[in-house]
C-alpha atoms as a PDB file:
ATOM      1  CA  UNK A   1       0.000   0.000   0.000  1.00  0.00           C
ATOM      2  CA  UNK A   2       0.838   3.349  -0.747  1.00  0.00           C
ATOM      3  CA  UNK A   3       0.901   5.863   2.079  1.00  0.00           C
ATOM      4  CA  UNK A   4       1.576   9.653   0.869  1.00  0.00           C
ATOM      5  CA  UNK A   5       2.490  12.622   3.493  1.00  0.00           C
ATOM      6  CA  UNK A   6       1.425  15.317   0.902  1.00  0.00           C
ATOM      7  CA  UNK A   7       2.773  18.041   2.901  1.00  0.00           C
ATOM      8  CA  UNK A   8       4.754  19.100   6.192  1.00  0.00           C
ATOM      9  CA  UNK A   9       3.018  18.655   9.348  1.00  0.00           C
ATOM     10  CA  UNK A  10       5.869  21.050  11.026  1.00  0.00           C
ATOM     11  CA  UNK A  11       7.615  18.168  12.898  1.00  0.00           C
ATOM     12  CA  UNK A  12      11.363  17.205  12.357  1.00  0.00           C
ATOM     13  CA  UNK A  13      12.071  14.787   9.536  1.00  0.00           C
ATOM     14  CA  UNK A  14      13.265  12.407  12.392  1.00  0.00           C
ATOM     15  CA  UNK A  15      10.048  12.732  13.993  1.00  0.00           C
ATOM     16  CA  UNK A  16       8.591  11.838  11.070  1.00  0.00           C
ATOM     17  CA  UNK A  17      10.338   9.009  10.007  1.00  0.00           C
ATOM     18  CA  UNK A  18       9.571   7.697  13.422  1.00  0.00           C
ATOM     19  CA  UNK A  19       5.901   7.740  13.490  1.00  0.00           C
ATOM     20  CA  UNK A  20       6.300   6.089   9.624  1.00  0.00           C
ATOM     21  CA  UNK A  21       8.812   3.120  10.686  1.00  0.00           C
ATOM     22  CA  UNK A  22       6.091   0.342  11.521  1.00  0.00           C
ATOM     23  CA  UNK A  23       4.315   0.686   8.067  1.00  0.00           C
ATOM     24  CA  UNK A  24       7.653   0.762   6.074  1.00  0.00           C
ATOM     25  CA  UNK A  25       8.879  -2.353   8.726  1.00  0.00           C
ATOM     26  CA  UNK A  26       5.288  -3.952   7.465  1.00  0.00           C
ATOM     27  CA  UNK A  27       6.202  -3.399   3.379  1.00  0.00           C
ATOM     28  CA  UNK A  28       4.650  -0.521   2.851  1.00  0.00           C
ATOM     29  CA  UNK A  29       5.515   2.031   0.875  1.00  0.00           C
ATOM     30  CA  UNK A  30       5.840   5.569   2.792  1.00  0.00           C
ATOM     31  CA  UNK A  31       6.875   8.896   0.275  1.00  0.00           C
ATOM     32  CA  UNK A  32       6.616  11.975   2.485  1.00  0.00           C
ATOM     33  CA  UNK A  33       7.616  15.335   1.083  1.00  0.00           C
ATOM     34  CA  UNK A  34       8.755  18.225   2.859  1.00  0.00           C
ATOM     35  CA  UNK A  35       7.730  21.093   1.232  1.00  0.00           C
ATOM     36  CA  UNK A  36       4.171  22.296  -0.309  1.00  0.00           C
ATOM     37  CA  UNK A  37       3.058  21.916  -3.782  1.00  0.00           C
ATOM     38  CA  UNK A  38       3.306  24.640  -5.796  1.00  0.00           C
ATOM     39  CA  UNK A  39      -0.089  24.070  -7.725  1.00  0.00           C
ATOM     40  CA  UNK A  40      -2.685  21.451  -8.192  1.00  0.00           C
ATOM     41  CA  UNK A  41      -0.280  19.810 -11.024  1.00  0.00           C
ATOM     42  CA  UNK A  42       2.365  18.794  -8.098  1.00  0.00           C
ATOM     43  CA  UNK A  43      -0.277  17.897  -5.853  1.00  0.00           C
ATOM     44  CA  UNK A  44      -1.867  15.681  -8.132  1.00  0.00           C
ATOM     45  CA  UNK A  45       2.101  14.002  -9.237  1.00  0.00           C
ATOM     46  CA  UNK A  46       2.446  13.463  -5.630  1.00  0.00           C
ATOM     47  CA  UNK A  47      -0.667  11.480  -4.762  1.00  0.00           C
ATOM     48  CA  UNK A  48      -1.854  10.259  -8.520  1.00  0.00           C
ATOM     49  CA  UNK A  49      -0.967   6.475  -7.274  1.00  0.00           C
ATOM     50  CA  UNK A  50      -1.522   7.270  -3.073  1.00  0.00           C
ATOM     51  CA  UNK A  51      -4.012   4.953  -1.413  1.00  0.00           C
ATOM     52  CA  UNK A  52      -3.889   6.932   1.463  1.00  0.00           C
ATOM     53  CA  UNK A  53      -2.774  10.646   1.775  1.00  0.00           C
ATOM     54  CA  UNK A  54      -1.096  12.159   5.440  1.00  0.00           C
ATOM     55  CA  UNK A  55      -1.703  15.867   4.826  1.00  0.00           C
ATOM     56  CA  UNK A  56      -2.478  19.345   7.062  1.00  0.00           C
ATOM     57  CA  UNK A  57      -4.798  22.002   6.122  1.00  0.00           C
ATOM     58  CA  UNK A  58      -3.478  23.032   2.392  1.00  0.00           C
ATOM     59  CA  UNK A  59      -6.737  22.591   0.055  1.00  0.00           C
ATOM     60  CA  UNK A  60      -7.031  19.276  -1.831  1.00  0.00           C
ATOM     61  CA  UNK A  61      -9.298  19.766  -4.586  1.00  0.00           C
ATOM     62  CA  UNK A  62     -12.198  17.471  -6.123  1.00  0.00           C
ATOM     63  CA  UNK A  63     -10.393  17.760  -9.181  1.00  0.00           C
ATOM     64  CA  UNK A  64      -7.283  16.302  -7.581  1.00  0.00           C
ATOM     65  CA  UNK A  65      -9.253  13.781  -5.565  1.00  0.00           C
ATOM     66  CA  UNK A  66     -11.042  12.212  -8.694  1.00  0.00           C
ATOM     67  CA  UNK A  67      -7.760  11.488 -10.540  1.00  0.00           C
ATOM     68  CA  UNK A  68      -6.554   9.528  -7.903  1.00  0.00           C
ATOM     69  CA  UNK A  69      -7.698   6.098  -8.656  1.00  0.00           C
ATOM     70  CA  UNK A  70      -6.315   3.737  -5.652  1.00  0.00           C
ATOM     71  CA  UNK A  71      -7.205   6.473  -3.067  1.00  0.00           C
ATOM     72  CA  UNK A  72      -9.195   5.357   0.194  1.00  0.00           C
ATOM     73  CA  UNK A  73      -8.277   7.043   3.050  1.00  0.00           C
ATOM     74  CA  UNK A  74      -7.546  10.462   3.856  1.00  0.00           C
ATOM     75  CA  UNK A  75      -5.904  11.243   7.214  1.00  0.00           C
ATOM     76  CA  UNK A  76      -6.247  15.244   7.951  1.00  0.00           C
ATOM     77  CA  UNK A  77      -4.036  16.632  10.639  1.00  0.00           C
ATOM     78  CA  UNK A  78      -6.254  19.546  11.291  1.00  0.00           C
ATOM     79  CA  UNK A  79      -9.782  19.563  13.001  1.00  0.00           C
ATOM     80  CA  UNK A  80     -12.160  21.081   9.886  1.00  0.00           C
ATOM     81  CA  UNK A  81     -11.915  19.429   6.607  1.00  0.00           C
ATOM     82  CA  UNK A  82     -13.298  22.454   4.435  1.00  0.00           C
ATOM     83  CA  UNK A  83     -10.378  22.377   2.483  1.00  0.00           C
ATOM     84  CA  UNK A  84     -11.067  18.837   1.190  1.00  0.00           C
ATOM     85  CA  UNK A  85     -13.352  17.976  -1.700  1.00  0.00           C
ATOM     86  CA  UNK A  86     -15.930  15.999  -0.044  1.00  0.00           C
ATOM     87  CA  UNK A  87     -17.757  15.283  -2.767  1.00  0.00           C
ATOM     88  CA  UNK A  88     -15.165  13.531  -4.908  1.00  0.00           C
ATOM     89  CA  UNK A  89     -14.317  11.768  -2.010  1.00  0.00           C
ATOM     90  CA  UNK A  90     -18.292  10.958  -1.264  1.00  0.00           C
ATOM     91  CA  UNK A  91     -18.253   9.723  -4.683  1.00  0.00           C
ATOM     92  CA  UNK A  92     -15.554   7.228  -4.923  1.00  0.00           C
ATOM     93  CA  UNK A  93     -15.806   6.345  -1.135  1.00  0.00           C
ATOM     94  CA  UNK A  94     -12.871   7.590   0.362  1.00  0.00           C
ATOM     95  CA  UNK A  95     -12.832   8.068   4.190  1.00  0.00           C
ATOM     96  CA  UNK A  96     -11.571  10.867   5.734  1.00  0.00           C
ATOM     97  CA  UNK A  97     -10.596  11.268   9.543  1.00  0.00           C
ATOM     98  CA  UNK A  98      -9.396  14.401  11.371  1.00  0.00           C
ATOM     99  CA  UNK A  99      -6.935  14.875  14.569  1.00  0.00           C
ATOM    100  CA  UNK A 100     -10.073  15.314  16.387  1.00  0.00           C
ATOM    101  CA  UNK A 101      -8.725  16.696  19.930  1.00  0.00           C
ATOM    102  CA  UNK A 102      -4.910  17.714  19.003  1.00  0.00           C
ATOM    103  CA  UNK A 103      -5.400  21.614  19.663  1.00  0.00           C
ATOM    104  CA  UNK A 104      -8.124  21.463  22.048  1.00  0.00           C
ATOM    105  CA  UNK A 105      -5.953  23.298  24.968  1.00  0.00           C
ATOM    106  CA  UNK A 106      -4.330  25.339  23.004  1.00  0.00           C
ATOM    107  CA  UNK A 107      -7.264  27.171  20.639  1.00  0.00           C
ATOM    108  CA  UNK A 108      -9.219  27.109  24.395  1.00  0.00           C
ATOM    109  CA  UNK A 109      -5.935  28.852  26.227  1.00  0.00           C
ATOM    110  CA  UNK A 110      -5.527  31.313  22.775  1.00  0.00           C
ATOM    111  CA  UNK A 111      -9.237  31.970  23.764  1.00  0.00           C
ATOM    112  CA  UNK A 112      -8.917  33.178  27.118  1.00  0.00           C
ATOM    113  CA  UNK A 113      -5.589  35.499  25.895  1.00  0.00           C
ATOM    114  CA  UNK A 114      -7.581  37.240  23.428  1.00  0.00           C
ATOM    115  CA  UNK A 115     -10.245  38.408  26.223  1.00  0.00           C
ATOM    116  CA  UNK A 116      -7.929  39.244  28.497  1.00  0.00           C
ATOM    117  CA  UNK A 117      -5.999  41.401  25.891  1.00  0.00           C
ATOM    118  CA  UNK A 118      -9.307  43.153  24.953  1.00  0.00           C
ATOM    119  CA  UNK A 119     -10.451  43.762  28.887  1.00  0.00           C
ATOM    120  CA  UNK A 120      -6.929  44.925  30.149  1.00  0.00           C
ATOM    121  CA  UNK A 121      -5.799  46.625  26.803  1.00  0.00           C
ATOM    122  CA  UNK A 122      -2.858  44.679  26.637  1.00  0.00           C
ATOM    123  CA  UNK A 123      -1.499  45.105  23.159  1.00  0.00           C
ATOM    124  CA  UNK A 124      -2.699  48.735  23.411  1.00  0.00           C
ATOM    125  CA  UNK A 125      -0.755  49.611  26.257  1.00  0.00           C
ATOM    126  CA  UNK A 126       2.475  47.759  25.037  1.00  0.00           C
ATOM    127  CA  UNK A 127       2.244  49.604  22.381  1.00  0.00           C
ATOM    128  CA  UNK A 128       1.659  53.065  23.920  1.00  0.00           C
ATOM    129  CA  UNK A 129       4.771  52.444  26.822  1.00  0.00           C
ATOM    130  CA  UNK A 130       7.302  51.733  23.478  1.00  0.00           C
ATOM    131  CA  UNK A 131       5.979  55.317  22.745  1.00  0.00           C
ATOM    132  CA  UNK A 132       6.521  57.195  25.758  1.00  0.00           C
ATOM    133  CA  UNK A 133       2.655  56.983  27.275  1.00  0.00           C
ATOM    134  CA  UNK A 134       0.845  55.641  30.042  1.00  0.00           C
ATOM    135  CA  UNK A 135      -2.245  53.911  30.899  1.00  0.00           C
ATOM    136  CA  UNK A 136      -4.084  57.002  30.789  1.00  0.00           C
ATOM    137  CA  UNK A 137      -7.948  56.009  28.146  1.00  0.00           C
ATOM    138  CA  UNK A 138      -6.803  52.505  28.863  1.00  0.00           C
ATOM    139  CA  UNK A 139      -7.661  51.047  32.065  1.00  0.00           C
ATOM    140  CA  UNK A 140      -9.567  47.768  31.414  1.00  0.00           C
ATOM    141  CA  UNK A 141     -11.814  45.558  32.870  1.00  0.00           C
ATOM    142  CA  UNK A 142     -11.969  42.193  35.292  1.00  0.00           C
ATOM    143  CA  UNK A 143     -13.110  38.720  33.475  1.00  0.00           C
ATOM    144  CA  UNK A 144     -14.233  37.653  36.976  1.00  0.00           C
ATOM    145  CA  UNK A 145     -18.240  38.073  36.842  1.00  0.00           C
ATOM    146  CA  UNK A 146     -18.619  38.175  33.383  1.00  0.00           C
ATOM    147  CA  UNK A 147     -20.871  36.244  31.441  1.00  0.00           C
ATOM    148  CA  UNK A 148     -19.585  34.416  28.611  1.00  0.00           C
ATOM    149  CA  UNK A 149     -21.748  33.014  25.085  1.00  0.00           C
ATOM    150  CA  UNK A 150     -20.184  29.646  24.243  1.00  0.00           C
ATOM    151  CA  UNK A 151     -21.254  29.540  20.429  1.00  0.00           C
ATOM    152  CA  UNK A 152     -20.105  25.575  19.551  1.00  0.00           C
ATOM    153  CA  UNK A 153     -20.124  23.033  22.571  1.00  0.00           C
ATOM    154  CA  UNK A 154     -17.839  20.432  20.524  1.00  0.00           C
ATOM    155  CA  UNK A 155     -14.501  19.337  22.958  1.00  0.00           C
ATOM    156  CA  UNK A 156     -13.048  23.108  21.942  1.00  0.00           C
ATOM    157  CA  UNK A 157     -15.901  24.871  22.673  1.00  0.00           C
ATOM    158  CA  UNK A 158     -16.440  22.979  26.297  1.00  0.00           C
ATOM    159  CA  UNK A 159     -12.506  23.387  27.276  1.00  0.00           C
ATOM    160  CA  UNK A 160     -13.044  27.240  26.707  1.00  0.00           C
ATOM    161  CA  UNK A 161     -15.614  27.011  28.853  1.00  0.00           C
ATOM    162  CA  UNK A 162     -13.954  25.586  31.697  1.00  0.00           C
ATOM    163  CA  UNK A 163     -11.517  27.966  31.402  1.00  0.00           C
ATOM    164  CA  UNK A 164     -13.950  30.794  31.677  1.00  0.00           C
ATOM    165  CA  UNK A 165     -15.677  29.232  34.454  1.00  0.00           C
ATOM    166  CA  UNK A 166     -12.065  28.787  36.537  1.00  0.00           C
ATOM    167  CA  UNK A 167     -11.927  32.556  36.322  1.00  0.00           C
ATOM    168  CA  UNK A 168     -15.122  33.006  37.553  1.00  0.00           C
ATOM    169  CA  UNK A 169     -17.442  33.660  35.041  1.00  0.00           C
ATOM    170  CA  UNK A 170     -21.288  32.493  34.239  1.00  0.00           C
ATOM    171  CA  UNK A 171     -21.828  30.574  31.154  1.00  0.00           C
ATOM    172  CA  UNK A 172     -24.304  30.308  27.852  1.00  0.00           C
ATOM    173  CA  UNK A 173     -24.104  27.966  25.619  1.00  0.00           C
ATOM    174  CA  UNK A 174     -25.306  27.950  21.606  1.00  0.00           C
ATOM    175  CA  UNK A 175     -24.918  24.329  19.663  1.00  0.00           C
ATOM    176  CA  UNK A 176     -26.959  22.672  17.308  1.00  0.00           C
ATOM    177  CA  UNK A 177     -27.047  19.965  20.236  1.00  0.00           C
ATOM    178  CA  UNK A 178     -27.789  20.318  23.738  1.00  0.00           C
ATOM    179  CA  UNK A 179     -25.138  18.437  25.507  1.00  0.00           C
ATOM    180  CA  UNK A 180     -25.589  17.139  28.997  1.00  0.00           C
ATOM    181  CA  UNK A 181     -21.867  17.134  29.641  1.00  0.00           C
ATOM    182  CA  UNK A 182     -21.808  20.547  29.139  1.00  0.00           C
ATOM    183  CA  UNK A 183     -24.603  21.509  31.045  1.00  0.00           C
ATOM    184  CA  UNK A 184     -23.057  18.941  34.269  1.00  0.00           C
ATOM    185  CA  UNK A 185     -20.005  21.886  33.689  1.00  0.00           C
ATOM    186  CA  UNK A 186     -21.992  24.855  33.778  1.00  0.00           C
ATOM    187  CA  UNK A 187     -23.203  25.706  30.508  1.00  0.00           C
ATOM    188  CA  UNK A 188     -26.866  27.182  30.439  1.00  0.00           C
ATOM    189  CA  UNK A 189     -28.259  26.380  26.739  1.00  0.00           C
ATOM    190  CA  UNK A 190     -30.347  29.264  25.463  1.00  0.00           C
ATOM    191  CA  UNK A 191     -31.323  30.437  21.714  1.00  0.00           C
ATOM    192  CA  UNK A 192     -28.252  32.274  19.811  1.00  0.00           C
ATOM    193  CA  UNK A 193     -30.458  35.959  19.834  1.00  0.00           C
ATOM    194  CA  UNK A 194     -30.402  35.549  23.750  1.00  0.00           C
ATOM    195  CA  UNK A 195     -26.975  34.205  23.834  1.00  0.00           C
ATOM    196  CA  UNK A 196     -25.897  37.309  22.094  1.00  0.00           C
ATOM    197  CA  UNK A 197     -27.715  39.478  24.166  1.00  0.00           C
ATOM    198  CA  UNK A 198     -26.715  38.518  27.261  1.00  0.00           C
ATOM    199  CA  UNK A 199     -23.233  38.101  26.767  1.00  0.00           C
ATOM    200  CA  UNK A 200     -20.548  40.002  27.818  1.00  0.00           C
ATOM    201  CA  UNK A 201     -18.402  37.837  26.188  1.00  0.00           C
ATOM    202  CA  UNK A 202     -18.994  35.693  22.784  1.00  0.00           C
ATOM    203  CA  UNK A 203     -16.523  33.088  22.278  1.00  0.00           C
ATOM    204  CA  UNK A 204     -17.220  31.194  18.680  1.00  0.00           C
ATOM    205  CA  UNK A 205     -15.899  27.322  18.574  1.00  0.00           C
ATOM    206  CA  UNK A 206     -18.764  25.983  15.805  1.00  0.00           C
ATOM    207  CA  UNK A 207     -16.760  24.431  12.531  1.00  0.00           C
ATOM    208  CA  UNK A 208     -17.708  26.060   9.266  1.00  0.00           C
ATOM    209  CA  UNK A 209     -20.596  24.491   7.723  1.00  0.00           C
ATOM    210  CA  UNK A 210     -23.348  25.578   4.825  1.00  0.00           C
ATOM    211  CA  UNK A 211     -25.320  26.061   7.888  1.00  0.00           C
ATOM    212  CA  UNK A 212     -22.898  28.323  10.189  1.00  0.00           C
ATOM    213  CA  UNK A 213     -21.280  30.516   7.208  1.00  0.00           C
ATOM    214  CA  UNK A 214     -21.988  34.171   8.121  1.00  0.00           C
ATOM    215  CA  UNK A 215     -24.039  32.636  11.279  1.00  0.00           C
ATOM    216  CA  UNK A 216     -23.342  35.877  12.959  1.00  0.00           C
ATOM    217  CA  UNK A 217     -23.936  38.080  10.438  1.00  0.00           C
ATOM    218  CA  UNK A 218     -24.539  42.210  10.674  1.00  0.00           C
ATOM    219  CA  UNK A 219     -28.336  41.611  12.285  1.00  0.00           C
ATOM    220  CA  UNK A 220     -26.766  39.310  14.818  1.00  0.00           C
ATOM    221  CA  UNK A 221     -23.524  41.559  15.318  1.00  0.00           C
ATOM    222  CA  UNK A 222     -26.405  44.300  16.113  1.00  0.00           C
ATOM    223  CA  UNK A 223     -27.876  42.288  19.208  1.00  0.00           C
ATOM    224  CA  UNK A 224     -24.708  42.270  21.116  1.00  0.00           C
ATOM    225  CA  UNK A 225     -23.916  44.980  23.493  1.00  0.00           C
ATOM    226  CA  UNK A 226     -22.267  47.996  22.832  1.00  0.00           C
ATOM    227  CA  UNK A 227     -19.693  46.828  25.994  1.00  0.00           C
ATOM    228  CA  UNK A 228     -19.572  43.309  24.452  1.00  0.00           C
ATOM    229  CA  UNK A 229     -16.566  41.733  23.391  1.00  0.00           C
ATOM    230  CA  UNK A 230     -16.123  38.627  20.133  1.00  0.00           C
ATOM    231  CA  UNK A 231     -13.796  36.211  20.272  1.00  0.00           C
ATOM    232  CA  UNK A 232     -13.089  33.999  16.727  1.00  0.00           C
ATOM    233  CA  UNK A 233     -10.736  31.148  17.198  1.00  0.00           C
ATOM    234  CA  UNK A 234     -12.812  28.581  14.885  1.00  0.00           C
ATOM    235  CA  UNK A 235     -13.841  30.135  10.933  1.00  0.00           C
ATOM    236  CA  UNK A 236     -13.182  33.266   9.807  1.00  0.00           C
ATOM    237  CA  UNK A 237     -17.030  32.993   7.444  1.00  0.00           C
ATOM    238  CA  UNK A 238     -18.886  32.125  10.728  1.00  0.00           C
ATOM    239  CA  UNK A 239     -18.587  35.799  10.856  1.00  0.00           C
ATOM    240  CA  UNK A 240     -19.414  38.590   8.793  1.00  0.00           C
ATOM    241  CA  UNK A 241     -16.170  40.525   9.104  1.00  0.00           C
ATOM    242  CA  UNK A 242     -16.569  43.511   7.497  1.00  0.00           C
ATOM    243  CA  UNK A 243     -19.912  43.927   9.470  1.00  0.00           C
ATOM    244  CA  UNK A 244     -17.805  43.289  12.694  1.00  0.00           C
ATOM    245  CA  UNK A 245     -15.159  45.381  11.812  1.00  0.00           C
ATOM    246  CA  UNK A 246     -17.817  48.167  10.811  1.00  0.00           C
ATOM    247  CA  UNK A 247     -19.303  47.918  14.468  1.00  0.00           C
ATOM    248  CA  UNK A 248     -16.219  47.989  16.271  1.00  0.00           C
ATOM    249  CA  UNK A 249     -15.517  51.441  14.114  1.00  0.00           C
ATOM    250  CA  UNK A 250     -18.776  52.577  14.985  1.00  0.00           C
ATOM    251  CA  UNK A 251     -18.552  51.988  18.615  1.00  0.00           C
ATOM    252  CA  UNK A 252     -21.302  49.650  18.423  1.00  0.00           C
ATOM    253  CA  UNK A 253     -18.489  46.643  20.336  1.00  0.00           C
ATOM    254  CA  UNK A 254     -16.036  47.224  22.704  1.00  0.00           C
ATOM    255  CA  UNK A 255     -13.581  44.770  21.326  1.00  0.00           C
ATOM    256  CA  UNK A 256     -12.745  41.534  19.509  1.00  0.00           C
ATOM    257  CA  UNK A 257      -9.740  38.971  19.486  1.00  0.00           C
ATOM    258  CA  UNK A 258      -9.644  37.531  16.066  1.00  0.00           C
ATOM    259  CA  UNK A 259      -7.504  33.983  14.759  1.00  0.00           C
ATOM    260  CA  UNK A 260      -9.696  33.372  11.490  1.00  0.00           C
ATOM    261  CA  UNK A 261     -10.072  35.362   8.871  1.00  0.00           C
ATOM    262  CA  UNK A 262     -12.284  34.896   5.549  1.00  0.00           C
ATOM    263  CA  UNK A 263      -8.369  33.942   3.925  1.00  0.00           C
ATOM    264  CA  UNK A 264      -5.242  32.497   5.248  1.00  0.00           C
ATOM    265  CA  UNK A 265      -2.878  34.904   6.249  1.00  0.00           C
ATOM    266  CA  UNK A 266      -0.810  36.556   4.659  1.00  0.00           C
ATOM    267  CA  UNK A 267      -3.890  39.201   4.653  1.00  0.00           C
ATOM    268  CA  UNK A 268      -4.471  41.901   1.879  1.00  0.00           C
ATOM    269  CA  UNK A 269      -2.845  45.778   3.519  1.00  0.00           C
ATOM    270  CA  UNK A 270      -7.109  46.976   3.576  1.00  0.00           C
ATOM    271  CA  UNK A 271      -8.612  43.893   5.179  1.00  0.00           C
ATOM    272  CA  UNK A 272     -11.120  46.127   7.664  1.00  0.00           C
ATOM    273  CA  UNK A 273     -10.564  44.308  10.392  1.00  0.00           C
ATOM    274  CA  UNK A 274      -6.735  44.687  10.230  1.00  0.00           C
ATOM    275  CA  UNK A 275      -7.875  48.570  10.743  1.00  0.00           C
ATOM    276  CA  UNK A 276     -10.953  48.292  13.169  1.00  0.00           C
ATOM    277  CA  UNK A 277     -10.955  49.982  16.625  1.00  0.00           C
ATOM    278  CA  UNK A 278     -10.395  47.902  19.303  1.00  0.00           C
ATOM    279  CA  UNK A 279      -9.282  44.628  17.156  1.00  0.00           C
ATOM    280  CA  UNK A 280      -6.383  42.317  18.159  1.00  0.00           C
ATOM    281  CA  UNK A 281      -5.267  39.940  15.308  1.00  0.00           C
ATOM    282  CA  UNK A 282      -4.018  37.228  15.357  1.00  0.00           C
ATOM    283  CA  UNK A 283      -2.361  35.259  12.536  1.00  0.00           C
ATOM    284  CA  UNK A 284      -4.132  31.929  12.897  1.00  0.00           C
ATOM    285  CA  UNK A 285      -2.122  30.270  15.535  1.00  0.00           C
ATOM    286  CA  UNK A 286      -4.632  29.006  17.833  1.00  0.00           C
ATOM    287  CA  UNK A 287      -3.815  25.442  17.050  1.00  0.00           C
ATOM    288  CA  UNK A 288      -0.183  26.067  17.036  1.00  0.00           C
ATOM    289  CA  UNK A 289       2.035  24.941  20.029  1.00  0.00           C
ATOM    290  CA  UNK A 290       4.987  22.922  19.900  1.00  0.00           C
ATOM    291  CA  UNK A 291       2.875  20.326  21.875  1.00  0.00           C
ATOM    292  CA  UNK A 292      -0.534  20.293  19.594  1.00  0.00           C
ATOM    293  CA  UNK A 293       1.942  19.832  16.789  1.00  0.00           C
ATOM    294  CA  UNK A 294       3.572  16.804  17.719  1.00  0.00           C
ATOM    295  CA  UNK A 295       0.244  15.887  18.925  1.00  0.00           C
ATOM    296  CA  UNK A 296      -1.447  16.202  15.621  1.00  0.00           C
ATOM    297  CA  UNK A 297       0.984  14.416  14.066  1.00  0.00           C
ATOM    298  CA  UNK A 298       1.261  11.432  16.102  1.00  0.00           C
ATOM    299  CA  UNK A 299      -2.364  11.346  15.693  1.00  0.00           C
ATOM    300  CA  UNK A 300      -2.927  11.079  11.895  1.00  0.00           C
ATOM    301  CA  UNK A 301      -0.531   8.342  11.843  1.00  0.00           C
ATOM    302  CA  UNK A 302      -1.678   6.198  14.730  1.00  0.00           C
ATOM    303  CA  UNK A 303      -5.548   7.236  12.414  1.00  0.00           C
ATOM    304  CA  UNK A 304      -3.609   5.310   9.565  1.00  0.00           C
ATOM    305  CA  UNK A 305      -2.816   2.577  11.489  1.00  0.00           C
ATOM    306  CA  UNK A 306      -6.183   2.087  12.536  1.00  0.00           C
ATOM    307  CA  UNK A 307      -8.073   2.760   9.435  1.00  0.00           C
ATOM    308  CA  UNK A 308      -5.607  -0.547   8.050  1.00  0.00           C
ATOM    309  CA  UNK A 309      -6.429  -2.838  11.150  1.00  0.00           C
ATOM    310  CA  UNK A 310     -10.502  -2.211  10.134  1.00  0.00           C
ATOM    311  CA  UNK A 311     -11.200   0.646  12.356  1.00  0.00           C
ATOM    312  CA  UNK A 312     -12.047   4.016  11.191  1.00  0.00           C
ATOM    313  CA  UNK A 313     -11.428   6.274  14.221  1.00  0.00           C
ATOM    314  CA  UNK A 314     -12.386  10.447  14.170  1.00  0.00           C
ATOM    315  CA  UNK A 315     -14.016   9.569  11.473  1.00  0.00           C
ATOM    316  CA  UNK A 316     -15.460  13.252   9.210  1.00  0.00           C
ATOM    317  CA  UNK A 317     -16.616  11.138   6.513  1.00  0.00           C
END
């Protein structure tokens, strides 16, 4: 069989050779490659003969997929497979399975820094001290008390919430499921509108789907309170961002920590939000720490080594 690692998964070669050693020791053959594709064309050289692909979060086309004629098993070391053609894989019956649970800490922890960097000002006032101020216009706020809108109760979306709740705070909870785990931990379940109205804090953990794109969109941006604060760490099209960006101009939010955009950075010079009042940015590392790395990567192998024993574990499709 013929395993492909289409891309790096930002591990050491060593690391990586590591993880692959039982499958090569079993006569299989492993190809990894180091670098990304440049186009579609080296994509499709790589994994024309693959029967199973190892790749990250780079997009692998439908039109790729359906040239690949021995391909059956995708193993994604990322949590969203957005980037995959689904349908070509629906088609020809390839599974795919994610690293369900690699970055749950980390995007949860990443959370957490953004509010406290929008309630305390702290990128504002590191940058104002470099330039000779104070903390004069930027004294902040405590998290303690606050109430926090939990939009997604997947594993992410519940480790936030602990989080919040060890600092105090009382919790809501959106999800297309009610989850009795997460209500045993302190989440309150109540309809988005009254999630967003309540909320001093919205934290968004939902994956992107036809059915969460621009979920908060400009009318729901419009319920939140003017002293509110929105926290993106899962899609960057869950939210309307120019509408978000256009409130936080307007006044009409007091902040928002952003990791997703509605592109991979690098971001185009006018992106709005890049320019919106009271924005910190982030450049999509919520799922990267030297330990969710490694993690990831040990988990789309051991997925491998599953899917050829019978088992298909974090199964997407």
């Amino acid at each position: 069989m013929k395993i492909v690692l289409l891309e790096p998964l930002g591990v050491s070669k060593e690391k990586i050779e590591k993880l692959a050693e039982s499958f090569v020791k079993a006569g299989h053959e492993f190809t990894p490659y180091y670098t990304l594709a440049a186009d579609e064309v080296e994509q499709l050289e790589r994994v024309k003969d693959a029967d199973v692909i190892i790749m990250a979060n780079h997009p692998l086309t439908s039109g790729v997929i359906e040239q690949c004629e021995n391909l059956k098993y995708i193993s994604v070391a990322f949590v969203g497979i957005d980037h995959i053609g689904k349908d070509a894989c629906q088609a020809k019956g390839i599974n795919i399975s994610n690293a369900a649970g690699y970055c749950d800490d980390a995007v949860a922890e990443l959370s957490i820094g953004l509010a406290m960097d929008c309630l305390r000002n702290i990128s504002a006032v590191n940058d104002v001290i470099r330039h000779g101020g104070t903390k004069d216009g930027l004294v902040g706020h405590e998290l303690r008390g606050r109430t926090v809108g939990v939009i997604g109760t997947g594993r992410i979306g519940r480790a936030a919430a602990r989080l919040f709740k060890a600092f105090g705070c009382q919790l809501l909870g959106y999800s297309r499921t009610a989850r009795s785990d997460a209500e045993a931990e302190g989440i309150r379940y109540v309809s988005l509108d009254e999630l967003l109205t309540q909320s001093d804090i919205v934290t968004i953990h939902t994956p992107l789907t036809d059915e969460t794109k621009n979920l908060i969109s400009k009318d729901k941006i419009a319920l939140m309170k003017n002293t509110a604060i929105l926290i993106n760490t899962s899609r960057g099209p869950v939210v309307d961002n120019a509408a978000l960006a256009e409130a936080l101009n307007e006044g009409r939010l007091a902040g928002a920590g952003i990791d997703v955009f509605d592109g991979e950075p690098p971001l185009a010079e006018d992106y709005p939000l890049l320019h919106a009042k009271n924005a910190v940015c982030t450049s999509h590392v919520g799922f990267a720490t030297i330990e969710s790395i490694d993690r990831r990567a040990e988990i789309v192998f051991d997925n491998v080594a599953k899917w050829m024993e019978g088992t298909v574990q974090n199964k997407m499709l």
